[in-house]
Protein backbone atom coordinates (compact mmCIF):
# COMPACT_ATOMS: atom_id res chain seq x y z
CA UNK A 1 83.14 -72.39 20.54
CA UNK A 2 85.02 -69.44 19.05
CA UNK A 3 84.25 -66.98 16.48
CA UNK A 4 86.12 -66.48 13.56
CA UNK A 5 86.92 -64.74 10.25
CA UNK A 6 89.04 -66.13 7.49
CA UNK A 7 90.69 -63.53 5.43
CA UNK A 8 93.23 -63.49 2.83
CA UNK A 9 96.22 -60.97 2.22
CA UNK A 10 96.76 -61.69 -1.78
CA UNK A 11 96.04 -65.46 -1.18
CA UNK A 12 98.46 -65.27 2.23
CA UNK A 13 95.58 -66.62 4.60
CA UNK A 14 94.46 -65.79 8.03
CA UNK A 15 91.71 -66.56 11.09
CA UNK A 16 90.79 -63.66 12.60
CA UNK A 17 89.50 -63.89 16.39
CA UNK A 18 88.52 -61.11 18.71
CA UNK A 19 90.10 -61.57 22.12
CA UNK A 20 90.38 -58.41 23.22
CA UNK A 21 90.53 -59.66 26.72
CA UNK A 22 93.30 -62.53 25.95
CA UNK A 23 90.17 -65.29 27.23
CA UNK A 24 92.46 -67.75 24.78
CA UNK A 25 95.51 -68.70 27.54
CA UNK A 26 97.35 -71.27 25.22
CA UNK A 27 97.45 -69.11 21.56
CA UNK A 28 99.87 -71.40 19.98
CA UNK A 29 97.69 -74.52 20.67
CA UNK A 30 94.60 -72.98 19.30
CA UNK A 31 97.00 -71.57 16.08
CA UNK A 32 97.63 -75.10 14.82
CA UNK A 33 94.36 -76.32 15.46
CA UNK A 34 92.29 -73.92 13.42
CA UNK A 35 95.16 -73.27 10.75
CA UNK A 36 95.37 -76.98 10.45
CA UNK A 37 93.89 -77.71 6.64
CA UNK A 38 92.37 -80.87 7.45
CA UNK A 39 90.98 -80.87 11.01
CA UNK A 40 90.94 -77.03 11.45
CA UNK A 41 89.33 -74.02 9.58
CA UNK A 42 92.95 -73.67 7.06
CA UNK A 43 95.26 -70.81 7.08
CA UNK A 44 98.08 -69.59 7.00
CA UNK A 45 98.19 -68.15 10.41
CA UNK A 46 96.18 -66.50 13.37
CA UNK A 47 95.53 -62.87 14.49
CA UNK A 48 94.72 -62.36 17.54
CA UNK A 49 92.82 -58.86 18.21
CA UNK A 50 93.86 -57.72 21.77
CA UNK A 51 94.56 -54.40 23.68
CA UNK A 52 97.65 -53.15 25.50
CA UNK A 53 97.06 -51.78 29.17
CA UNK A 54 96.35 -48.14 27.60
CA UNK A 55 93.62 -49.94 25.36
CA UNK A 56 94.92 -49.67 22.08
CA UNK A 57 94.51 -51.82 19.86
CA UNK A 58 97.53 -54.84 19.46
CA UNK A 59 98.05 -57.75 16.86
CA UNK A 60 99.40 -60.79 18.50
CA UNK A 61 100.30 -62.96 15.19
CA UNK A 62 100.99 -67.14 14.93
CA UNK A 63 102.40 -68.80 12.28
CA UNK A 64 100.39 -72.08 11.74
CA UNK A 65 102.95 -74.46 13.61
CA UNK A 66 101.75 -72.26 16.79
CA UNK A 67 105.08 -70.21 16.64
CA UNK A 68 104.77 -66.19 17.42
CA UNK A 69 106.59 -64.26 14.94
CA UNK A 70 106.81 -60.06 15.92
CA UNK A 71 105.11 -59.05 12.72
CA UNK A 72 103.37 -60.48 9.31
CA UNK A 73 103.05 -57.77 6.60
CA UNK A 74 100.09 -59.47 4.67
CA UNK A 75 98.27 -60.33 8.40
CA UNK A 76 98.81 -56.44 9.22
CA UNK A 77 96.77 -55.51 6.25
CA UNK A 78 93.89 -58.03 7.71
CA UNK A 79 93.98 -56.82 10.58
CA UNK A 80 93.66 -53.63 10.08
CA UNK A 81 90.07 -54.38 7.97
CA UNK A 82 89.28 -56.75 10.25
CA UNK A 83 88.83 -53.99 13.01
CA UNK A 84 88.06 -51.73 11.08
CA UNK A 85 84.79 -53.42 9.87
CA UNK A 86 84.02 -54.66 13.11
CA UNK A 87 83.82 -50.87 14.18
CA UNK A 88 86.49 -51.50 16.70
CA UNK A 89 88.12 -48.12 15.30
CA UNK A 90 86.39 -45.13 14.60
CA UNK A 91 88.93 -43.36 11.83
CA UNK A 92 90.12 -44.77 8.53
CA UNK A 93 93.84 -43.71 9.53
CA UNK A 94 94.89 -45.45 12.97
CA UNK A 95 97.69 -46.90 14.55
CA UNK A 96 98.34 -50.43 15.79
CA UNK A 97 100.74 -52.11 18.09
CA UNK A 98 102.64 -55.02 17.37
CA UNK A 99 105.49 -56.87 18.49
CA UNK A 100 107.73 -54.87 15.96
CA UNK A 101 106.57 -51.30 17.61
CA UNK A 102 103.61 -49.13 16.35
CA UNK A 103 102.53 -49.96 12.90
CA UNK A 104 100.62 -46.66 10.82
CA UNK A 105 97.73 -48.46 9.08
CA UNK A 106 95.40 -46.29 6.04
CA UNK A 107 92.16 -48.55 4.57
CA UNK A 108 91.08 -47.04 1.39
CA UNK A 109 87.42 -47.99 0.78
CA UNK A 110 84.22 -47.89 2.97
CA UNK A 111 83.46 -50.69 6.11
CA UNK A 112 82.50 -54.05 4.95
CA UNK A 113 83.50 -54.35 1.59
CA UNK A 114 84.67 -57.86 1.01
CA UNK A 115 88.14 -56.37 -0.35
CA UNK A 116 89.66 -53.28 0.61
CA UNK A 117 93.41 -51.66 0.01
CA UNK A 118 94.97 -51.14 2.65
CA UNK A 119 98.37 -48.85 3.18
CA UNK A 120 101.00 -49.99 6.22
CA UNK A 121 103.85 -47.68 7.01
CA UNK A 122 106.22 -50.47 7.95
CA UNK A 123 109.25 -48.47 8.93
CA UNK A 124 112.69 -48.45 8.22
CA UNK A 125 114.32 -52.09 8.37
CA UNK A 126 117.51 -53.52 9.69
CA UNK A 127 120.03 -54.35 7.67
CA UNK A 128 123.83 -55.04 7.21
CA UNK A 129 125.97 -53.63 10.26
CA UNK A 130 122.81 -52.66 12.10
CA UNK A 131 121.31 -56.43 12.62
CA UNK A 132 122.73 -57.57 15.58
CA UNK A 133 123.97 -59.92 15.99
CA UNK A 134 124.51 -60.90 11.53
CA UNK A 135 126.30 -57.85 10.85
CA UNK A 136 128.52 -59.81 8.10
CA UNK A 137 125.61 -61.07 5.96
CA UNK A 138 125.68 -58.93 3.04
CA UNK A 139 126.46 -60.44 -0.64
CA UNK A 140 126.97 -63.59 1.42
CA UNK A 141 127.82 -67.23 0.22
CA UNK A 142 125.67 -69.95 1.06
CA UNK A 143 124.83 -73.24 0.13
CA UNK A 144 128.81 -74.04 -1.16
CA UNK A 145 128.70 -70.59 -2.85
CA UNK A 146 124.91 -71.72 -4.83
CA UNK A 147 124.05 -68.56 -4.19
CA UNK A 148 124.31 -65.04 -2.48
CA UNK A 149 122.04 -63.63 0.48
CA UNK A 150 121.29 -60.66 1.52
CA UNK A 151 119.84 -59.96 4.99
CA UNK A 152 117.25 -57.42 6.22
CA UNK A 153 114.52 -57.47 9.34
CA UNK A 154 111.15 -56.35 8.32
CA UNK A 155 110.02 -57.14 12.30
CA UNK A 156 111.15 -60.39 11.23
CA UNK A 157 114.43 -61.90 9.14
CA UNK A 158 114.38 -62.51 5.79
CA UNK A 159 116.84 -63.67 3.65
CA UNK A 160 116.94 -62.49 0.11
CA UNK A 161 118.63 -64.26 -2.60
CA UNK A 162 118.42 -62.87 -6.37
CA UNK A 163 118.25 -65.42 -8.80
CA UNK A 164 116.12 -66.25 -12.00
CA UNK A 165 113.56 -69.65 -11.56
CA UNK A 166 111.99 -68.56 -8.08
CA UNK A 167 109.32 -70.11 -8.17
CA UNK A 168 111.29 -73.67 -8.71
CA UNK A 169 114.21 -72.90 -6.28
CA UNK A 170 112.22 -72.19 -3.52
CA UNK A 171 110.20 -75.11 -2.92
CA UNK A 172 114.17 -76.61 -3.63
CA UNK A 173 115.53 -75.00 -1.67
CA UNK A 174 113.44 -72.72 1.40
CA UNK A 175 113.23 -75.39 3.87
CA UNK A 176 116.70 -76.03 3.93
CA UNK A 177 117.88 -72.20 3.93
CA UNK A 178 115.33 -71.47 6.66
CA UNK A 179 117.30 -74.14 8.99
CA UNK A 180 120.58 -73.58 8.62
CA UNK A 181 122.85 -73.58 11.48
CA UNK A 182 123.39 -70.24 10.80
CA UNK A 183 119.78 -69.07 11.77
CA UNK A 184 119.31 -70.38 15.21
CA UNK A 185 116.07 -69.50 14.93
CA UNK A 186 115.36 -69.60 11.60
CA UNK A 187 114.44 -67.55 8.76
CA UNK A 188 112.46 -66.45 5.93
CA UNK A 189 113.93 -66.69 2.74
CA UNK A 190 112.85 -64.98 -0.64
CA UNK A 191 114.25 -65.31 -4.37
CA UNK A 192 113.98 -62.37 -6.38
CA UNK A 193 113.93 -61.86 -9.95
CA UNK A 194 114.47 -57.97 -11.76
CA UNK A 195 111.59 -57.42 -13.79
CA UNK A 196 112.94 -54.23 -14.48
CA UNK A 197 113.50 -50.60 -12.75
CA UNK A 198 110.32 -50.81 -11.50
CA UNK A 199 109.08 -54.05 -10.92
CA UNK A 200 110.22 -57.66 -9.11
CA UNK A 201 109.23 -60.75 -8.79
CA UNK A 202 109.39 -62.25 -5.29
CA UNK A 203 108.86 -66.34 -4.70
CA UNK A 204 108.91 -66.73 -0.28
CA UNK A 205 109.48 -69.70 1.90
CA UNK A 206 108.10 -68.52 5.33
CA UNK A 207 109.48 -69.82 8.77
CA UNK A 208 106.84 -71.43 10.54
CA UNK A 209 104.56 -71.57 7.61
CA UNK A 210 106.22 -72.77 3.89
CA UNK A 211 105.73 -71.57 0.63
CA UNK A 212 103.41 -69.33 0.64
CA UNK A 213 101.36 -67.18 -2.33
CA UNK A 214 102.70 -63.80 -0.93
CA UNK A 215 104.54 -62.57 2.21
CA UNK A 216 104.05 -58.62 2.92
CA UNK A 217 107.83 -58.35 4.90
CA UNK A 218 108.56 -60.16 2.45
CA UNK A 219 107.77 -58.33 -0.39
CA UNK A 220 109.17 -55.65 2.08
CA UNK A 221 112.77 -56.60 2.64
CA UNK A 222 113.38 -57.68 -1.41
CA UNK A 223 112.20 -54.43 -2.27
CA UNK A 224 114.03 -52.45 -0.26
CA UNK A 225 117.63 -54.43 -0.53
CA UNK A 226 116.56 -54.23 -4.55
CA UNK A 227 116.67 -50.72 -3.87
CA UNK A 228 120.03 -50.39 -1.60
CA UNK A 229 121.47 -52.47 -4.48
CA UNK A 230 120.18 -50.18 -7.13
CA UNK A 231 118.28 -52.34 -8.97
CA UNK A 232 115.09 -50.95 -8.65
CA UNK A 233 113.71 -47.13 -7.56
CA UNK A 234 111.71 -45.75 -5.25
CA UNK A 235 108.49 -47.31 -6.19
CA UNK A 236 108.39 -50.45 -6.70
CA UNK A 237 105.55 -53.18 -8.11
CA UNK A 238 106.19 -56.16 -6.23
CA UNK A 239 104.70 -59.62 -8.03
CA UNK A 240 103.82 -62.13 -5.97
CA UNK A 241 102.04 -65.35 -6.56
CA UNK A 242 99.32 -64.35 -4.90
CA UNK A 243 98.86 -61.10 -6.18
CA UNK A 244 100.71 -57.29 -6.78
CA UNK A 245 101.79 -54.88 -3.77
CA UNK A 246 103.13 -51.57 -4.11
CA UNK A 247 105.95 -50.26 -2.26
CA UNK A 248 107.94 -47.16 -1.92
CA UNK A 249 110.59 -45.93 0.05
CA UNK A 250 110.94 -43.13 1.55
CA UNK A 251 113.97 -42.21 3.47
CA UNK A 252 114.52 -45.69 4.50
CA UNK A 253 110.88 -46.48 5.28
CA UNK A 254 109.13 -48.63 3.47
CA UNK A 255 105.19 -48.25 2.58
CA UNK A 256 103.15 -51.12 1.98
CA UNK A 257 99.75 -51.21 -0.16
CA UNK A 258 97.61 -54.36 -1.43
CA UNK A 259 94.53 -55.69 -0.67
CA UNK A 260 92.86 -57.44 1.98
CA UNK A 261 90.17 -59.45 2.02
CA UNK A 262 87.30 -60.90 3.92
CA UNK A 263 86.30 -64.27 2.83
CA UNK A 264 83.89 -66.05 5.87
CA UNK A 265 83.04 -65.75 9.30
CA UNK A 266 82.22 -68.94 11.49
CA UNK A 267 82.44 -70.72 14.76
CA UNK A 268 84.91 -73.65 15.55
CA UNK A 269 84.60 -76.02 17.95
CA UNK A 270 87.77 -76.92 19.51
């Protein structure tokens, strides 16, 4: 038996499960188990809540096939209620480690409200000549020249195409992108559409999981190479399906801020 807490990052879902001593030896087993929608609780993915050797806090994160990506933007925001309800932090302001380096997490509101904003300082992403080892892909041609992706790693790779019709292309299309030969390991792909100076529109296939209602790195990378493009400013509403995040940029880093919310605890029974 294992206790649990489902909780949703603009309608990106997640199962929540303390294991601060890393009691749960085969993580990706487990992951798509309980994410499984018909014989499992249903989600998008699992956080894990453990602690490094210093004993600070560290978010292990599975997409729902049982793969381990290095960071989830929407699962950051979780996690950082999820502890910070459970009391396992004593500050609204703390830091977190993940597999992409020390994450800066803010939760506006008071412990245990069912939703609270939360603010991530993601940091500054890799992109163009600096992603090892894709420094070409830029403006590039895929698909027989269907369209043009950009590349940028939010503590994972995303691919970001800028289209109109999103929301139809990428059910089209994401699966296909995401296993091309020329991702070995796959990636995430978005397609973007300019609202306007201020505000996108951002429709995400993610590796490991599918189309999804909302992807924080996501949301992340499209606003930022919107940016570097100069399609968009410095603050930036993000649209999702799921819901709105709010992103700025700031000397390269990026700042995310949405909600997070808890929506059950219970036990499963593997």
């Amino acid at each position: 038996m294992i206790k649990f807490t489902k909780m949703s990052g603009l309608g990106n879902d997640f199962i929540c499960i303390l294991d601060v001593e890393k009691a749960i030896s085969q993580a990706n087993l487990l992951a798509k188990k309980i994410c499984n929608r018909r014989f499992g609780v249903g989600a998008d993915g699992l956080l894990l809540v453990r602690k490094d050797p210093t004993g600070t806090l560290k978010m292990d994160y599975l997409n729902s096939d049982g793969s381990f990506a290095a960071m989830c933007g929407n699962g950051l925001r979780c996690f950082g209620k999820f502890v910070f309800d459970q009391e396992l932090i004593s500050s609204a302001k703390f830091s977190v480690k993940t597999d992409d380096g020390d994450k800066k997490i803010a939760i506006v509101g008071d412990k245990k409200q069912k939703v609270s904003q939360v603010k991530v300082e993601m940091g500054k992403p890799l992109y163009r000549q600096n992603y090892h080892p894709w420094e070409n892909i830029w403006d590039y041609p895929i698909l027989d020249g269907k369209f043009n992706l950009f590349l940028a790693q939010v503590g994972v790779p995303h691919g970001v195409i800028f289209t109109a019709g999103g929301q139809k292309l990428v059910e089209k299309y994401g699966a296909t992108i995401e296993k091309m030969s020329l991702f070995p390991e796959g990636i995430n792909v978005n397609f973007v559409e300019i609202v306007n100076s201020k505000q996108i529109k951002v429709f995400t296939w993610e590796r490991g999981a599918g189309n999804t209602l909302a992807c924080g790195t996501g949301c992340c990378a499209s606003a930022f190479i919107a940016h570097k493009l100069g399609k968009v400013g410095q603050e930036i509403e993000v649209l999702s399906e799921g819901g709105k995040l709010k992103i700025s940029i700031e000397n390269e880093n990026i700042f995310m801020q949405a909600s997070a919310k808890t929506i059950a605890t219970g036990e499963f029974f593997d």
